[in-house]
PDB file of N, CA and C in Angstrom:
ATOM      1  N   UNK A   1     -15.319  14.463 -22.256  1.00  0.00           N
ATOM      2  CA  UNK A   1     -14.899  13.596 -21.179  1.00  0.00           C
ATOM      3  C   UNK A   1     -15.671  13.873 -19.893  1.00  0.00           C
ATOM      4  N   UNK A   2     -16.054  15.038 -19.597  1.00  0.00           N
ATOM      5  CA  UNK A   2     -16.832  14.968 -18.466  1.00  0.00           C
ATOM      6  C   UNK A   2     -15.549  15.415 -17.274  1.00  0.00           C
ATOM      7  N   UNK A   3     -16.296  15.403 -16.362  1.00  0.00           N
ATOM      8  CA  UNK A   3     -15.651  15.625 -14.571  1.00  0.00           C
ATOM      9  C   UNK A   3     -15.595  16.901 -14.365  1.00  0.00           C
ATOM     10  N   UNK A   4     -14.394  17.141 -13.273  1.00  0.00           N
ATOM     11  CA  UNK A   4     -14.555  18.530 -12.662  1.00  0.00           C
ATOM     12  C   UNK A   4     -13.629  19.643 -13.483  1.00  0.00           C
ATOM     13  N   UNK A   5     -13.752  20.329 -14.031  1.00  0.00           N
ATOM     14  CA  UNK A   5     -13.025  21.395 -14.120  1.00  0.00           C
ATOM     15  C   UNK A   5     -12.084  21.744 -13.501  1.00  0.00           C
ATOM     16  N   UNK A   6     -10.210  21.644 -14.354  1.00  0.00           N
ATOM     17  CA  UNK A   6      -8.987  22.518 -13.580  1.00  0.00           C
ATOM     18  C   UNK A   6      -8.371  23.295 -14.203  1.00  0.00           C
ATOM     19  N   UNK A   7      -7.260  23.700 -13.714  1.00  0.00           N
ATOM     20  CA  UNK A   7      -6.566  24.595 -14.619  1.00  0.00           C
ATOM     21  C   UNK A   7      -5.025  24.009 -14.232  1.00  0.00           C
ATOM     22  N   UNK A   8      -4.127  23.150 -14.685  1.00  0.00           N
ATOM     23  CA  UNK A   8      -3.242  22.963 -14.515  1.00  0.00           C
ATOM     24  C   UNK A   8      -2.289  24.427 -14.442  1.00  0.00           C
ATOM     25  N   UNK A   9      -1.433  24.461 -13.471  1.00  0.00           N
ATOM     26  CA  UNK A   9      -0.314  25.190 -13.547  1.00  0.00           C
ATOM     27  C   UNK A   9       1.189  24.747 -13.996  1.00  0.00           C
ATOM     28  N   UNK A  10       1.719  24.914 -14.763  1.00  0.00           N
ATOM     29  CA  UNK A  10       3.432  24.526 -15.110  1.00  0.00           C
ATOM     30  C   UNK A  10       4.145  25.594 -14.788  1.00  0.00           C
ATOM     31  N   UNK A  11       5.263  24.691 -13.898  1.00  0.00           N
ATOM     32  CA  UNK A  11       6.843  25.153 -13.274  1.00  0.00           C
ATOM     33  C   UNK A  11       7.073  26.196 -14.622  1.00  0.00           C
ATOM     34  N   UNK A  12       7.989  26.406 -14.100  1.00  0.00           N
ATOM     35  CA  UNK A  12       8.659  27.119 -15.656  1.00  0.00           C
ATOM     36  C   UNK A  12       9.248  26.701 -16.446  1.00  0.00           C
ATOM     37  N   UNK A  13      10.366  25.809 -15.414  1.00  0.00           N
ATOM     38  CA  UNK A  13      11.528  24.496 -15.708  1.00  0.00           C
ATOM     39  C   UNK A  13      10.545  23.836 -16.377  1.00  0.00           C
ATOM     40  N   UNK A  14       9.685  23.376 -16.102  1.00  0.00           N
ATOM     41  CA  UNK A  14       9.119  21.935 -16.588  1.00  0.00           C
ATOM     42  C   UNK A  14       8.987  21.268 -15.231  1.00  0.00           C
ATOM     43  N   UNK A  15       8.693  20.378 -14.882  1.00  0.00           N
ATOM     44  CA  UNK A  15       8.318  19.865 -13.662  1.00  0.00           C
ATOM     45  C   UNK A  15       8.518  18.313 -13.870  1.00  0.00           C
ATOM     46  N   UNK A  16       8.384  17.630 -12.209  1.00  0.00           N
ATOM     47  CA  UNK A  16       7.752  16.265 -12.129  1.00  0.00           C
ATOM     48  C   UNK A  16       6.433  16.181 -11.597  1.00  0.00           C
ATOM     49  N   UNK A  17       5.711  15.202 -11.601  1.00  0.00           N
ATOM     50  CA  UNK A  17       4.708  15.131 -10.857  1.00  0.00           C
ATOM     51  C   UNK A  17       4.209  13.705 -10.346  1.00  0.00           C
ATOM     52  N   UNK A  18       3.683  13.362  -9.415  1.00  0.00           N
ATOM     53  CA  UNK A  18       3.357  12.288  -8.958  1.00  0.00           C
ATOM     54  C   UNK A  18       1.831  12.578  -8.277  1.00  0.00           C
ATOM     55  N   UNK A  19       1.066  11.232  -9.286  1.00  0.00           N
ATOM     56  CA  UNK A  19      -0.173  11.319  -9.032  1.00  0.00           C
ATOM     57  C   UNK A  19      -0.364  10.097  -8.014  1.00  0.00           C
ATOM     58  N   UNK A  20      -1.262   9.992  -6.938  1.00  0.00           N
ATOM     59  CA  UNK A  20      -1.331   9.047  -5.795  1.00  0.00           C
ATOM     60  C   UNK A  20      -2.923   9.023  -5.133  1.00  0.00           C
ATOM     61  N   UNK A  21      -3.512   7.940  -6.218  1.00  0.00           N
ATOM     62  CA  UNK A  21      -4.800   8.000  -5.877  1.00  0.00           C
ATOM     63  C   UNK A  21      -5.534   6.110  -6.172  1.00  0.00           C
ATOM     64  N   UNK A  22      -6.675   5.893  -6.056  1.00  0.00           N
ATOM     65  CA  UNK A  22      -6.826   4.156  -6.189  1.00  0.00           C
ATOM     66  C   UNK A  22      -7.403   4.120  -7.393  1.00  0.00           C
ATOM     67  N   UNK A  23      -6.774   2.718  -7.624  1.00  0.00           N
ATOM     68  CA  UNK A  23      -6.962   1.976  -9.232  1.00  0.00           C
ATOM     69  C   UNK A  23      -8.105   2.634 -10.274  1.00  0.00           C
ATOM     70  N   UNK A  24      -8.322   2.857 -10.969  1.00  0.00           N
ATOM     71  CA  UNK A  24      -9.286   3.033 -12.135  1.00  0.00           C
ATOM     72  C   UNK A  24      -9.850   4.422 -11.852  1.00  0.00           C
ATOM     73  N   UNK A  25      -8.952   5.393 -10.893  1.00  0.00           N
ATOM     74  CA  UNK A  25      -9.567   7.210 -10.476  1.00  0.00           C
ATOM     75  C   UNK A  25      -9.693   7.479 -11.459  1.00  0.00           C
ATOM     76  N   UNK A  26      -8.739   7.597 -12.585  1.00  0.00           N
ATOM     77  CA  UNK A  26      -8.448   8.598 -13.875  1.00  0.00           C
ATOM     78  C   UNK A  26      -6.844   8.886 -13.445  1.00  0.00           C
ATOM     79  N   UNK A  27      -5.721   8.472 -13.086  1.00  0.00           N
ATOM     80  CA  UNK A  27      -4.767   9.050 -13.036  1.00  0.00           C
ATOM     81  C   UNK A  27      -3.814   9.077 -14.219  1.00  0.00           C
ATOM     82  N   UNK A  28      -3.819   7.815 -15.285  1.00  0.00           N
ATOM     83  CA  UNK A  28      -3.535   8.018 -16.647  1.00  0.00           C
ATOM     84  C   UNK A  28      -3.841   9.228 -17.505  1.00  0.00           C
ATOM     85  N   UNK A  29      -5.514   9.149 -17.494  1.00  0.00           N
ATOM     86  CA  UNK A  29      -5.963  10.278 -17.855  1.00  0.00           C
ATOM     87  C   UNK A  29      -5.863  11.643 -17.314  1.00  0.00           C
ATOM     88  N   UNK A  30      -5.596  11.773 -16.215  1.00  0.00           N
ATOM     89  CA  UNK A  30      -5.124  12.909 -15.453  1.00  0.00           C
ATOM     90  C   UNK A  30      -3.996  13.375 -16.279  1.00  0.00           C
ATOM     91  N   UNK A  31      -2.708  12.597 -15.984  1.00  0.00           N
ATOM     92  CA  UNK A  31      -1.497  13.028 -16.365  1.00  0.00           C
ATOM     93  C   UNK A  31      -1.466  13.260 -18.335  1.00  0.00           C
ATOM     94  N   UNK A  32      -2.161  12.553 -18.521  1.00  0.00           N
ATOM     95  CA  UNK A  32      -2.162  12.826 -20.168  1.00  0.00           C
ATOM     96  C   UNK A  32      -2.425  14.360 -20.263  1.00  0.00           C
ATOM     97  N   UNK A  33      -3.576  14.665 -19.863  1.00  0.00           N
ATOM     98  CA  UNK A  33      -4.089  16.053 -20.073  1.00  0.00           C
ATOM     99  C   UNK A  33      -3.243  17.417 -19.224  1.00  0.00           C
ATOM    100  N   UNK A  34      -2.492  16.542 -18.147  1.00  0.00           N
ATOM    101  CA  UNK A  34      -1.913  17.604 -17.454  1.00  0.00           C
ATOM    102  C   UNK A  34      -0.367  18.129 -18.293  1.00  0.00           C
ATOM    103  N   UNK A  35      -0.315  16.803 -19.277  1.00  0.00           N
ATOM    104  CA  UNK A  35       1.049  16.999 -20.124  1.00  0.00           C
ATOM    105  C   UNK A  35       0.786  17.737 -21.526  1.00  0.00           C
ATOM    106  N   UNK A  36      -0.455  17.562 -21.685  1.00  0.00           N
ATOM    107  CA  UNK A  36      -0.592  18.351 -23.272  1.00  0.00           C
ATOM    108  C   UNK A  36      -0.991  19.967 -22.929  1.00  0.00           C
ATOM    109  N   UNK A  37      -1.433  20.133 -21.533  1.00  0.00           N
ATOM    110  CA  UNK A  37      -1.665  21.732 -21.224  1.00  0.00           C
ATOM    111  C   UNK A  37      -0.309  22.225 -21.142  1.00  0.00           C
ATOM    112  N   UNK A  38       0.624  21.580 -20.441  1.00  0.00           N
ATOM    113  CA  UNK A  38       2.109  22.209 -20.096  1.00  0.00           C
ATOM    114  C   UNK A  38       2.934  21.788 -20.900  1.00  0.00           C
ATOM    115  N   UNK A  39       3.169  20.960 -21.899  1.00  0.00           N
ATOM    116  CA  UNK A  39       4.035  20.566 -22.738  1.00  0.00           C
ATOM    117  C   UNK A  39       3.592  20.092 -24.052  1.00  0.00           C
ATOM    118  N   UNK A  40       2.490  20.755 -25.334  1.00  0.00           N
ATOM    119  CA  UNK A  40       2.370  20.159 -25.965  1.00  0.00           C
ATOM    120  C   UNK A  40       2.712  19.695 -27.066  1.00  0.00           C
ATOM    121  N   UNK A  41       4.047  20.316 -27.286  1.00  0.00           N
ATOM    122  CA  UNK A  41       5.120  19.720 -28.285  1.00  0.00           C
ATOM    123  C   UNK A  41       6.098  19.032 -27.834  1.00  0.00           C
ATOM    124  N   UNK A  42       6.725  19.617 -26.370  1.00  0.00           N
ATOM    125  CA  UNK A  42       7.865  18.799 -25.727  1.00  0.00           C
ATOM    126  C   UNK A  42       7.819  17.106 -25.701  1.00  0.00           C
ATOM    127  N   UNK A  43       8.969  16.982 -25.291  1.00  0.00           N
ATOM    128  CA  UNK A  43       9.569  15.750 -24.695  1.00  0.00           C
ATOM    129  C   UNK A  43       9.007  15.363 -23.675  1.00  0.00           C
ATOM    130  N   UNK A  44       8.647  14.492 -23.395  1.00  0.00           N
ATOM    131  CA  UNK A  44       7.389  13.642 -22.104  1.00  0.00           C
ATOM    132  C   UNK A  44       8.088  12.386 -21.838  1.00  0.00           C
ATOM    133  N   UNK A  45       8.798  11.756 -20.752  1.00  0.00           N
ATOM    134  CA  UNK A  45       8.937  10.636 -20.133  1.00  0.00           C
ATOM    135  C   UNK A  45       7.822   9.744 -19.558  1.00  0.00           C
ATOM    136  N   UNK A  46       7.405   9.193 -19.666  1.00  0.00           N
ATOM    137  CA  UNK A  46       6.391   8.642 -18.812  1.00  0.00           C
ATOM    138  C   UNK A  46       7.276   7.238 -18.550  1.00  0.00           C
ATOM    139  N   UNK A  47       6.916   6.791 -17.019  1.00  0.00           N
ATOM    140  CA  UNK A  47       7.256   5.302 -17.347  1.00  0.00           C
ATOM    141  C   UNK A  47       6.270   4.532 -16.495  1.00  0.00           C
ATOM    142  N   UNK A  48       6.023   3.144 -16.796  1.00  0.00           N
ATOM    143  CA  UNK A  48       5.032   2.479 -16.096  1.00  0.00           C
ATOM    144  C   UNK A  48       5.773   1.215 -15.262  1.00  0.00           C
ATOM    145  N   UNK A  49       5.111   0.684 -14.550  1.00  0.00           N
ATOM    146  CA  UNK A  49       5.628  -0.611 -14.067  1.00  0.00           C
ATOM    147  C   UNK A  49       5.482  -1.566 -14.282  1.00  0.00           C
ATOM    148  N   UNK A  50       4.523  -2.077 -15.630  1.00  0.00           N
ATOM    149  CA  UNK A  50       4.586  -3.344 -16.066  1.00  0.00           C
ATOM    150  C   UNK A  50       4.099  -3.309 -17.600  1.00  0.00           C
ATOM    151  N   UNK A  51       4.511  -4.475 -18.054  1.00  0.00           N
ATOM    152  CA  UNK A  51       3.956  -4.159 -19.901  1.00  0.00           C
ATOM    153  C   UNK A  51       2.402  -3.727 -19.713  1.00  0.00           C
ATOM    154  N   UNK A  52       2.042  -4.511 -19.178  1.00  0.00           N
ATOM    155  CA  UNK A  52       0.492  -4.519 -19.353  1.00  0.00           C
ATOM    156  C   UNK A  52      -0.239  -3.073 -19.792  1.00  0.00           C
ATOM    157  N   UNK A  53       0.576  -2.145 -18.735  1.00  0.00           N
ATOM    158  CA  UNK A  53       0.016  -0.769 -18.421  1.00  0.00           C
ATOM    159  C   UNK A  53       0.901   0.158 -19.898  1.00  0.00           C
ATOM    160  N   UNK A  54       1.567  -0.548 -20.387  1.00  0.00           N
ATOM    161  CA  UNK A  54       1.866   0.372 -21.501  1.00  0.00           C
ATOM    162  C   UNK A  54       1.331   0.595 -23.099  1.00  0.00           C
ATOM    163  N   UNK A  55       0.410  -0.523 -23.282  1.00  0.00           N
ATOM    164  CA  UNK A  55      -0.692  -0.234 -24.234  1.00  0.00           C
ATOM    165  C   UNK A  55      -1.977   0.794 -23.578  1.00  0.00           C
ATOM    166  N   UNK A  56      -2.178   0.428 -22.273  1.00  0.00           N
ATOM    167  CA  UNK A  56      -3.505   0.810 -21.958  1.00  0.00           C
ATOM    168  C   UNK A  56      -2.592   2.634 -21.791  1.00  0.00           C
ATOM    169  N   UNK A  57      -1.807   3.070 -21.192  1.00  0.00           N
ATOM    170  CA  UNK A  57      -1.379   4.287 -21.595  1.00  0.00           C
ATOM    171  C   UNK A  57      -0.806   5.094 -22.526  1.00  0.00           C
ATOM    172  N   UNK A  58      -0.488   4.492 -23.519  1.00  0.00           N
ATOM    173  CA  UNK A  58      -0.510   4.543 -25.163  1.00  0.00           C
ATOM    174  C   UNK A  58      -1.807   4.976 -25.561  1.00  0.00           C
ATOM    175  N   UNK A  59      -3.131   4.278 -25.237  1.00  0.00           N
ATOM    176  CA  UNK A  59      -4.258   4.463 -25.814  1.00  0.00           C
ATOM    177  C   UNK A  59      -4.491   5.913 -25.151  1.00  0.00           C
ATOM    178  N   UNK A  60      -4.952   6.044 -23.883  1.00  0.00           N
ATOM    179  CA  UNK A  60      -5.358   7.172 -23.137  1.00  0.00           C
ATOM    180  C   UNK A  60      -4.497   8.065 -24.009  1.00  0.00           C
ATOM    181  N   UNK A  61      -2.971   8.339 -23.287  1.00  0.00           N
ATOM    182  CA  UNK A  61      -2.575   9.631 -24.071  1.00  0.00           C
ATOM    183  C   UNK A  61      -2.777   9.762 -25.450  1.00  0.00           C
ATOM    184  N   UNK A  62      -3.203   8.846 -26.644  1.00  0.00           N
ATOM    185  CA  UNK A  62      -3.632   9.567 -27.647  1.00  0.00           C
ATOM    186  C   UNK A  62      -5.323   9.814 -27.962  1.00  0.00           C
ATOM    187  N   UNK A  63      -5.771   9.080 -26.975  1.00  0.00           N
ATOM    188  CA  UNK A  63      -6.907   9.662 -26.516  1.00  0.00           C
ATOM    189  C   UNK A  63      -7.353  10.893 -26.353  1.00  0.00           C
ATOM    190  N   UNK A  64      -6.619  11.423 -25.301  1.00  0.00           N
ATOM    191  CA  UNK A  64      -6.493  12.672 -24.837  1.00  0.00           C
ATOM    192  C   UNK A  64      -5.748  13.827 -26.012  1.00  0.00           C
ATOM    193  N   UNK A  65      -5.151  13.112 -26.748  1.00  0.00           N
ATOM    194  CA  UNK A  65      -4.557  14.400 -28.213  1.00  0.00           C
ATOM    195  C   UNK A  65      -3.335  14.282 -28.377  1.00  0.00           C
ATOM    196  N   UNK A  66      -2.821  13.532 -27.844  1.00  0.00           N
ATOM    197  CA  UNK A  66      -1.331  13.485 -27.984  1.00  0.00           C
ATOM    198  C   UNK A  66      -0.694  12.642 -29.121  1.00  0.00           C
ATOM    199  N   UNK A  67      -0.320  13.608 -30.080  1.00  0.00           N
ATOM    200  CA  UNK A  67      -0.425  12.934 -31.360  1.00  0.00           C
ATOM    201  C   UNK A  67       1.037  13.106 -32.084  1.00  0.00           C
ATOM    202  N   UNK A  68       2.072  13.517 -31.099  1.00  0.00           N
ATOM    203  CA  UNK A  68       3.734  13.090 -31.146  1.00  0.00           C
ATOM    204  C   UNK A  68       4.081  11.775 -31.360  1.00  0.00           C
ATOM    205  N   UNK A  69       5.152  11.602 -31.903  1.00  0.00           N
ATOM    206  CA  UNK A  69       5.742  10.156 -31.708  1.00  0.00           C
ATOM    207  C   UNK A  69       5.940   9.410 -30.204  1.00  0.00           C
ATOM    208  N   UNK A  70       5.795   8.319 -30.404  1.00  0.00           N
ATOM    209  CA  UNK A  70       5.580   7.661 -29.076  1.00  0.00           C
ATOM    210  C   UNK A  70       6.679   7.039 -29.177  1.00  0.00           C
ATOM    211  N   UNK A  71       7.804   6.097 -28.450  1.00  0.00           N
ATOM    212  CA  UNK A  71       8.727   5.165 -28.355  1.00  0.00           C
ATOM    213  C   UNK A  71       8.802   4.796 -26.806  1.00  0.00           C
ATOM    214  N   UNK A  72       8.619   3.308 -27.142  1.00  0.00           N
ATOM    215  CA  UNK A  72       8.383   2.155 -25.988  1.00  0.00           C
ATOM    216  C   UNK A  72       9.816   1.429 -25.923  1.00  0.00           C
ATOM    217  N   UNK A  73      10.453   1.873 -24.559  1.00  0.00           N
ATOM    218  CA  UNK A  73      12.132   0.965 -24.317  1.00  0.00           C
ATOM    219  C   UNK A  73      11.894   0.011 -23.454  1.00  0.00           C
ATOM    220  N   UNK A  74      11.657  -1.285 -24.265  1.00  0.00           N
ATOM    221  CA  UNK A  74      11.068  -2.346 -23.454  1.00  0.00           C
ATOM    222  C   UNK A  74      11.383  -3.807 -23.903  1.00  0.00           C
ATOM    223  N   UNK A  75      11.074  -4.765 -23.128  1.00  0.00           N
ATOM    224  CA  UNK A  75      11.308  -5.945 -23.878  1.00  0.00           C
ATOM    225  C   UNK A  75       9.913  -6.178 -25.025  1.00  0.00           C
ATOM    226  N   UNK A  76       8.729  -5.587 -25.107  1.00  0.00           N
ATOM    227  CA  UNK A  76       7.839  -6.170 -26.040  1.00  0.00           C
ATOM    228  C   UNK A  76       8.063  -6.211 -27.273  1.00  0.00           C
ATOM    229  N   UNK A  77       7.560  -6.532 -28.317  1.00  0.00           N
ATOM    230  CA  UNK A  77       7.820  -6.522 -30.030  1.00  0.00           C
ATOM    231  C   UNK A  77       6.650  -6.682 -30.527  1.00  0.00           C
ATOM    232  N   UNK A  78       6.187  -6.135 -31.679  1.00  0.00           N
ATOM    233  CA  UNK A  78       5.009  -6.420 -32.239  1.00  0.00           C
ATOM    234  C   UNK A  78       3.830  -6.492 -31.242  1.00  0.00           C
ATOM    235  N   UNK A  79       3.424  -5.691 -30.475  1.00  0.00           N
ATOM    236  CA  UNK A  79       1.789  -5.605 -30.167  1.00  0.00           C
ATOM    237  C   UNK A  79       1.242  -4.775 -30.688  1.00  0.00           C
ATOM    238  N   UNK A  80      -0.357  -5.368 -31.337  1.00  0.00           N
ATOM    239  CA  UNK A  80      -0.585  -5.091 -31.683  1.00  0.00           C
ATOM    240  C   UNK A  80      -1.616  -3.640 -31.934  1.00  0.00           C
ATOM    241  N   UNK A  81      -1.820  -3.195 -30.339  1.00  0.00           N
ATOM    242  CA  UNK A  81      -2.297  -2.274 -30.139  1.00  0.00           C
ATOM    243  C   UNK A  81      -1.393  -1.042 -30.012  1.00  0.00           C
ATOM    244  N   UNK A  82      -0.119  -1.423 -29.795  1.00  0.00           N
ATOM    245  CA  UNK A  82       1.106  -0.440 -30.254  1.00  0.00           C
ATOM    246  C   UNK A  82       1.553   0.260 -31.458  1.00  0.00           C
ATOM    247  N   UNK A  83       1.318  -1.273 -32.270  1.00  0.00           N
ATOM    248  CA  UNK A  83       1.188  -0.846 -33.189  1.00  0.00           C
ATOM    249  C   UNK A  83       0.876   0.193 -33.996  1.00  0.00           C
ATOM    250  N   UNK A  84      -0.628  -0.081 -33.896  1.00  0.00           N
ATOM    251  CA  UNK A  84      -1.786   0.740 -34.444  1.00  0.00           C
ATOM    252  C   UNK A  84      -1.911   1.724 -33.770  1.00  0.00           C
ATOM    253  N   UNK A  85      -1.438   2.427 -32.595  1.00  0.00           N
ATOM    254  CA  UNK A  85      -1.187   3.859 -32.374  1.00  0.00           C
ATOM    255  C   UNK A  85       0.187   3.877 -32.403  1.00  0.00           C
ATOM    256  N   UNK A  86       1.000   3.575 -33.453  1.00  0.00           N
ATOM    257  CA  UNK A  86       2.143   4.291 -34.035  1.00  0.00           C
ATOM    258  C   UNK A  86       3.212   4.286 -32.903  1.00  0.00           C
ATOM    259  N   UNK A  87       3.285   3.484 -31.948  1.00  0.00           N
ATOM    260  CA  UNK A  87       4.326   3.769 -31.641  1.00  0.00           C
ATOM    261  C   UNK A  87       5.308   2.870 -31.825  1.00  0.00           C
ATOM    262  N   UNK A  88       7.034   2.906 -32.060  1.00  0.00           N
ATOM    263  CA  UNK A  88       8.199   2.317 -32.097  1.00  0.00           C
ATOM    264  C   UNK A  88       8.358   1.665 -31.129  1.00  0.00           C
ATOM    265  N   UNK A  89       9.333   0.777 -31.096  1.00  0.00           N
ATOM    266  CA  UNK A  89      10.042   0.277 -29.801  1.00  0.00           C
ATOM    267  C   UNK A  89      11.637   0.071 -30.017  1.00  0.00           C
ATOM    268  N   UNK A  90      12.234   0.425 -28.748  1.00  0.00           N
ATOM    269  CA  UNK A  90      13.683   0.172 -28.360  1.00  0.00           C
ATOM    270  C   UNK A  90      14.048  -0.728 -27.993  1.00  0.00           C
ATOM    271  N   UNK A  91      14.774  -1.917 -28.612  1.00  0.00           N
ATOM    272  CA  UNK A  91      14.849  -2.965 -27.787  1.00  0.00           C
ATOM    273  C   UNK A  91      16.185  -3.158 -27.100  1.00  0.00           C
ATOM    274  N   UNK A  92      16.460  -3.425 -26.445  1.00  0.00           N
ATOM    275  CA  UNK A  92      17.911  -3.574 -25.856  1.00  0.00           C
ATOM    276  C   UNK A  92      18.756  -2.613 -25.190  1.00  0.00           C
ATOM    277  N   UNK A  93      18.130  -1.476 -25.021  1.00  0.00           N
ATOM    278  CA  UNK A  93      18.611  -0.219 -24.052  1.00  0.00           C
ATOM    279  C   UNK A  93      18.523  -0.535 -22.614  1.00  0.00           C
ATOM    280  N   UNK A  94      19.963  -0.850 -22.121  1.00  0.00           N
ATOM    281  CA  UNK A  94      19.762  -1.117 -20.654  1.00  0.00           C
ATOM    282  C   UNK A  94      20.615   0.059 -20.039  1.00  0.00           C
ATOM    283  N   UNK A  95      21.681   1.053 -21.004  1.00  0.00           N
ATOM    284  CA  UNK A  95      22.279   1.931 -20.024  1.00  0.00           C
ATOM    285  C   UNK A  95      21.925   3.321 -20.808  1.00  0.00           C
ATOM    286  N   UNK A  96      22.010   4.351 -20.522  1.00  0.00           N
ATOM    287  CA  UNK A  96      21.837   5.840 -21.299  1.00  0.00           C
ATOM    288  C   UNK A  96      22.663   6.091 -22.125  1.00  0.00           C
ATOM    289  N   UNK A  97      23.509   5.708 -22.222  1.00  0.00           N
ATOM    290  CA  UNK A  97      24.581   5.267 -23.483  1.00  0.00           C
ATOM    291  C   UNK A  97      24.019   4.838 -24.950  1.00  0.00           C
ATOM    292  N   UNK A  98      23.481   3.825 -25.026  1.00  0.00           N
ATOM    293  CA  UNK A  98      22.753   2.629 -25.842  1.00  0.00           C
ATOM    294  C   UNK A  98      21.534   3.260 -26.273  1.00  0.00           C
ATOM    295  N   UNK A  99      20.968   4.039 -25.193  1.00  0.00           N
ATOM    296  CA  UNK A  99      19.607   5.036 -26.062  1.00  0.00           C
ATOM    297  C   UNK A  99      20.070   6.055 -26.585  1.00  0.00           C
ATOM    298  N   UNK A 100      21.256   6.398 -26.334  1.00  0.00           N
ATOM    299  CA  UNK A 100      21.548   7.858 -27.105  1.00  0.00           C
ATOM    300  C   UNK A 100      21.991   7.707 -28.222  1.00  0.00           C
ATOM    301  N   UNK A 101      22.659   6.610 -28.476  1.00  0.00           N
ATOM    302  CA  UNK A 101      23.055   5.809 -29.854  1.00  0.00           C
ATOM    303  C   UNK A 101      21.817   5.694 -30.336  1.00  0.00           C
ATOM    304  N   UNK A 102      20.999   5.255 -30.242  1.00  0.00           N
ATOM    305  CA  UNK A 102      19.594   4.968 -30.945  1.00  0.00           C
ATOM    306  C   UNK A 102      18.590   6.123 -31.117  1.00  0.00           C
ATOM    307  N   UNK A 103      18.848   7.130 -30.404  1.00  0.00           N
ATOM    308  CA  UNK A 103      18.179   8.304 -30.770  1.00  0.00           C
ATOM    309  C   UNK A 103      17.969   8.808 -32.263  1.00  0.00           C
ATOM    310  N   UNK A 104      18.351   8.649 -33.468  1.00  0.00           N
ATOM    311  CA  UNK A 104      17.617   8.948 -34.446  1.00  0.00           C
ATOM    312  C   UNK A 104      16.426   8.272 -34.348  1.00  0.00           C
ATOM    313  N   UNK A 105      16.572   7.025 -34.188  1.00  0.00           N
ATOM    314  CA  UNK A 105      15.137   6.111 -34.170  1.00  0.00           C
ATOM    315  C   UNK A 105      13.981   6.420 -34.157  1.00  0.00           C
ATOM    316  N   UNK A 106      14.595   7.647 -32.653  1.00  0.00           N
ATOM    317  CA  UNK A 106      13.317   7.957 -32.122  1.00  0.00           C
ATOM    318  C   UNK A 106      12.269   9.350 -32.956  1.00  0.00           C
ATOM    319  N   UNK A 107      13.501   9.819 -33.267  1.00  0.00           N
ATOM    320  CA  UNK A 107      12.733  11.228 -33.870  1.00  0.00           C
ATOM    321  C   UNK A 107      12.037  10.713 -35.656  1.00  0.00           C
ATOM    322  N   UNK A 108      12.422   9.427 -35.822  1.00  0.00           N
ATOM    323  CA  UNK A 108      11.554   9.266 -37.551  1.00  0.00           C
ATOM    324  C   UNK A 108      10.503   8.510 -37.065  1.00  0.00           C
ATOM    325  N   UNK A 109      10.134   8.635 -38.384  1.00  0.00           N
ATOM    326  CA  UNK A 109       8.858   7.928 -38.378  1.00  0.00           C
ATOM    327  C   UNK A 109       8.141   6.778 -38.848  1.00  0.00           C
TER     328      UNK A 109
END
């Protein structure tokens, strides 16, 4: 991949982080790699703000190695680039209730 050389540090807890930089820096790719140094078996939230951005960060993080199950809680169905990097989707989870019911879902395959 190229660029500058870092060394991510992780909380102990686990952390949040917020990346804040302009369009097309690498901040997808940032956070992908900053999640497989500090968490690379764990549980990872990511969320985006529009469909659009959730194939194109699907691709990056398995780009970058991230080769866990993925699950998308969204209105989309069948895309096809979702698809083909394996990930599921949740449809109809609007309270934390409703995903916790659906949690086997998430852990098969």
């Amino acid at each position: 991949m190229g660029g500058i050389p870092c060394k991510v540090i992780c909380a102990p807890q686990g952390a949040r982080g917020t990346i804040v930089s302009a369009t097309g820096s690498g901040k997808t790719i940032t956070a992908a790699a900053c999640a497989l140094e500090c968490f690379p078996s764990g549980w990872i939230l990511v969320t985006v703000p529009t469909l659009g951005l959730l194939a194109q960060t699907a691709q990056a993080w398995r780009l970058m190695g991230h080769r866990t199950p993925m699950v998308a809680v969204c209105s989309l169905e069948n895309d096809p680039v979702l698809t083909e990097l394996g990930v599921r989707w949740l449809l109809g989870c609007r309270t934390p209730g409703g995903l916790r019911r659906k949690r086997p879902l998430i852990r098969g395959r």
